[in-house]
Protein backbone atom coordinates (compact mmCIF):
# COMPACT_ATOMS: atom_id res chain seq x y z
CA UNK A 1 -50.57 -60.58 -35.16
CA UNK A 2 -53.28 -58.53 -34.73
CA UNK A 3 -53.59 -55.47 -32.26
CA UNK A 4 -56.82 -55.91 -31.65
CA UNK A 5 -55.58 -59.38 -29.54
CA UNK A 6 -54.03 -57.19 -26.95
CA UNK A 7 -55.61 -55.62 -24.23
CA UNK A 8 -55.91 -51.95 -24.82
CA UNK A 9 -53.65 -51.48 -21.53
CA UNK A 10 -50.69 -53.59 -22.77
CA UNK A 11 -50.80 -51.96 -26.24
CA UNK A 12 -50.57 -48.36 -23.77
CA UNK A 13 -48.23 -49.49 -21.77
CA UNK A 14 -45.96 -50.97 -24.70
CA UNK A 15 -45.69 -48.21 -26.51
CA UNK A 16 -44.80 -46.39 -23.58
CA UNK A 17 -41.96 -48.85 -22.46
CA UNK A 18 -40.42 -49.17 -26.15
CA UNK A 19 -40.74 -45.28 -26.95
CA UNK A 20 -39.00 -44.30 -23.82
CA UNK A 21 -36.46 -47.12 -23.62
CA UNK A 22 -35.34 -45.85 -27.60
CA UNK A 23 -35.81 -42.38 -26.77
CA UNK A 24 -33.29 -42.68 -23.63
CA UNK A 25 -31.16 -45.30 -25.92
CA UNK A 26 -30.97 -42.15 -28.73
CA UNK A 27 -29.60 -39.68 -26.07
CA UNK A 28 -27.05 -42.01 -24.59
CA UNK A 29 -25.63 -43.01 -28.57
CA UNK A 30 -25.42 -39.17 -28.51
CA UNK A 31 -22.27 -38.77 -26.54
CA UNK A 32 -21.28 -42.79 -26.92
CA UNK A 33 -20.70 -44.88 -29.85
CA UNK A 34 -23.58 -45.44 -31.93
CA UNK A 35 -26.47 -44.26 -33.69
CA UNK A 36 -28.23 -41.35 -31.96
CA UNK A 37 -30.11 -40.01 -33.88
CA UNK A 38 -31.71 -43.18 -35.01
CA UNK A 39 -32.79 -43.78 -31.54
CA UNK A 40 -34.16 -40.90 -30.99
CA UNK A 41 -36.55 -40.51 -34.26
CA UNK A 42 -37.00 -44.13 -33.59
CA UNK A 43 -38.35 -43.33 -30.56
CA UNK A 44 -40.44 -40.04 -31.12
CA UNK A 45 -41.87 -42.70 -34.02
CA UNK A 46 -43.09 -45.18 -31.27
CA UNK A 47 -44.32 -42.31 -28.88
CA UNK A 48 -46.20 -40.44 -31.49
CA UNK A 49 -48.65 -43.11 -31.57
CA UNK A 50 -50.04 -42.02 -28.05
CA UNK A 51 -49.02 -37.82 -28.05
CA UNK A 52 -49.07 -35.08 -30.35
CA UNK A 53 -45.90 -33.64 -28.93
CA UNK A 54 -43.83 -36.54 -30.27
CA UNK A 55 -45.22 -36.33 -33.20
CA UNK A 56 -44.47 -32.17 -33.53
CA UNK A 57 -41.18 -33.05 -32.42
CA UNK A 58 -40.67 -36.03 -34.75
CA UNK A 59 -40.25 -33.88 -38.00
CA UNK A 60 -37.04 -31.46 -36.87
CA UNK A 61 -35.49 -34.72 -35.12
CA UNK A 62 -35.75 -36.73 -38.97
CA UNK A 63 -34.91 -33.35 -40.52
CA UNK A 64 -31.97 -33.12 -38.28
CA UNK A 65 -30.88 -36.98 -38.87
CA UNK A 66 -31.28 -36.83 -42.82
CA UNK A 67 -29.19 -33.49 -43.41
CA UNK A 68 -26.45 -35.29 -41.29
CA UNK A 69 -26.94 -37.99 -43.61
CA UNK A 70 -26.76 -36.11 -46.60
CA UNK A 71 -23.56 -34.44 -44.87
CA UNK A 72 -22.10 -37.69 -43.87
CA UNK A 73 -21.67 -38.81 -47.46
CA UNK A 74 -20.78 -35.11 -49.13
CA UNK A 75 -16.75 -35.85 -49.47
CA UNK A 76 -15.16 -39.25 -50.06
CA UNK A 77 -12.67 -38.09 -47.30
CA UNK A 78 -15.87 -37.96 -45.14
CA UNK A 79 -17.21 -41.78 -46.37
CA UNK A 80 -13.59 -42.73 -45.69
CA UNK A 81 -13.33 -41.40 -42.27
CA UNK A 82 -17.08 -42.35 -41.17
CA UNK A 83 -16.09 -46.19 -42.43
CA UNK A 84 -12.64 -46.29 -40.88
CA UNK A 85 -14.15 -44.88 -38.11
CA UNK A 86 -16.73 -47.78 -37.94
CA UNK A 87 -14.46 -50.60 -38.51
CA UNK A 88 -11.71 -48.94 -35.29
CA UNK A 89 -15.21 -49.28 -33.20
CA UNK A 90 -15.71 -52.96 -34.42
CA UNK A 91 -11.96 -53.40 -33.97
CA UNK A 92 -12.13 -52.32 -30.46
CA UNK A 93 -15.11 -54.19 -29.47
CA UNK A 94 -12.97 -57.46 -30.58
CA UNK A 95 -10.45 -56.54 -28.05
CA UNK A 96 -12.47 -55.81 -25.49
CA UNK A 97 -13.98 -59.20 -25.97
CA UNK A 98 -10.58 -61.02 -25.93
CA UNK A 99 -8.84 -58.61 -23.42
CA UNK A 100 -11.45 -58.29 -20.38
CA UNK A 101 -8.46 -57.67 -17.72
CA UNK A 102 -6.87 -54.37 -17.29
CA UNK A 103 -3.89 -54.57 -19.03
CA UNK A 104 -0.14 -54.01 -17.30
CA UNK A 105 0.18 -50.41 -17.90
CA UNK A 106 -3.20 -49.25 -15.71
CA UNK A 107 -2.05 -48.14 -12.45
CA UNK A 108 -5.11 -48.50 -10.35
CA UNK A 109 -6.77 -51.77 -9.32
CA UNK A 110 -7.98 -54.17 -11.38
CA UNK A 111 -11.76 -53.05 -10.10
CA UNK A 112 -11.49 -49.79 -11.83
CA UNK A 113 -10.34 -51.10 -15.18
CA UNK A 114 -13.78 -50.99 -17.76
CA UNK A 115 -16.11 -53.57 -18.07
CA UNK A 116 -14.69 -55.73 -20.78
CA UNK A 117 -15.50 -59.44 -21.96
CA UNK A 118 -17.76 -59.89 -24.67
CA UNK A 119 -20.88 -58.22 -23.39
CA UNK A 120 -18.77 -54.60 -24.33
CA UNK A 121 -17.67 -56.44 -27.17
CA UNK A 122 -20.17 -57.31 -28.78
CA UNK A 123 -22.40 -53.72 -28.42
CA UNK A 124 -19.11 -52.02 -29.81
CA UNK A 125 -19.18 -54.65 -32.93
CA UNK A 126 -22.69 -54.36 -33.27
CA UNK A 127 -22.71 -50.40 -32.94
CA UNK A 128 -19.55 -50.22 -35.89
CA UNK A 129 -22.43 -52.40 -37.74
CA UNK A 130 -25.07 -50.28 -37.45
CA UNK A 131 -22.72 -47.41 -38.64
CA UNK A 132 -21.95 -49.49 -41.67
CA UNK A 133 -25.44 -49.57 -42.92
CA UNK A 134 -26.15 -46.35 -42.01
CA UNK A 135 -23.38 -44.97 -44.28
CA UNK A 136 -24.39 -47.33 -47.07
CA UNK A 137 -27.85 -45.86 -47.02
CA UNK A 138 -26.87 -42.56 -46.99
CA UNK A 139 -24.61 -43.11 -49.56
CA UNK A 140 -27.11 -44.88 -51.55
CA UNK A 141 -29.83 -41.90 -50.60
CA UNK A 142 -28.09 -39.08 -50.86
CA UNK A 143 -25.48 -39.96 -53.38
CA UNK A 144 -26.54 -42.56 -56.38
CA UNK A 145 -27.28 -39.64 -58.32
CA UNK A 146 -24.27 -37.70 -58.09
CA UNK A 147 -25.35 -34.92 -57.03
CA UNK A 148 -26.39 -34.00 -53.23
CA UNK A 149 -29.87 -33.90 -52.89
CA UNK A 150 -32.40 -32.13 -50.47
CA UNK A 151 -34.43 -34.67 -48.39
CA UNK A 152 -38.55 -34.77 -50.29
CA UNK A 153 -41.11 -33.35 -47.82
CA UNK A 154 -42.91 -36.55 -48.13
CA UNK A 155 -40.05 -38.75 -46.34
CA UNK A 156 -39.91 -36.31 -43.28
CA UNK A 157 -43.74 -37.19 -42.56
């Protein structure tokens, strides 16, 4: 598909919608389960099309994300962890899933119990997925060699 079949005002307004909606999706998977930092460099990525300041503020955002990639995948304790970590997230969106009612123990109403069913579900499952391949890349990245290495200046551009 070509761009030149959209108007010049949906292609603006498009790449405003997406950037923001992944740039406010990053900061969210900050502080909740799933992949942040993804969101956000994917994000600065779709708004850097239109402005220069996304596009300054790209590079230390993808800096950021690879050395936490490269120090995701230092230790085997720390692949361990990171996957065990993913699969309790995947675990728990399968519960949620089966068990949407606030189970016997909760002492408040049943309104104040979580949202459950498989709606939660099914973003925890899919956010212990994304985790998976984002420790399989890092691994393979930062990691086939052996050694640790330094992220090349020509995949932060």
């Amino acid at each position: 598909m070509k761009s030149d079949s959209f108007p010049p005002w949906m292609r603006r307004t498009g790449i405003e919608v997406a950037g923001w909606l992944l740039v406010a999706f990053g900061l969210i998977a900050l502080v909740l389960p799933g992949p942040g930092l993804l969101g956000l460099v994917a994000g600065l990525a779709v708004l850097s099309l239109r402005y220069r300041w996304a596009n300054r503020l790209l590079r230390p955002v993808k800096a950021k994300a690879y050395k936490a990639a490269e120090q995701g995948v230092q230790t085997w304790l720390r692949i361990s962890a990171s996957i065990a970590g993913a699969l309790l997230v995947m675990a728990a969106g399968v519960v949620w899933g089966v068990w949407a009612r606030a189970p016997h123990w909760w002492p408040y109403s049943q309104d104040l119990w979580l949202p459950g069913g498989w709606g939660t579900g099914t973003g925890l499952i899919l956010s212990g997925l994304i985790a998976l391949v984002l420790i399989a890349y890092s691994y393979h990245r930062f990691r086939r060699t052996g050694s640790s290495r330094q992220a090349r200046p020509k995949d932060l551009k």
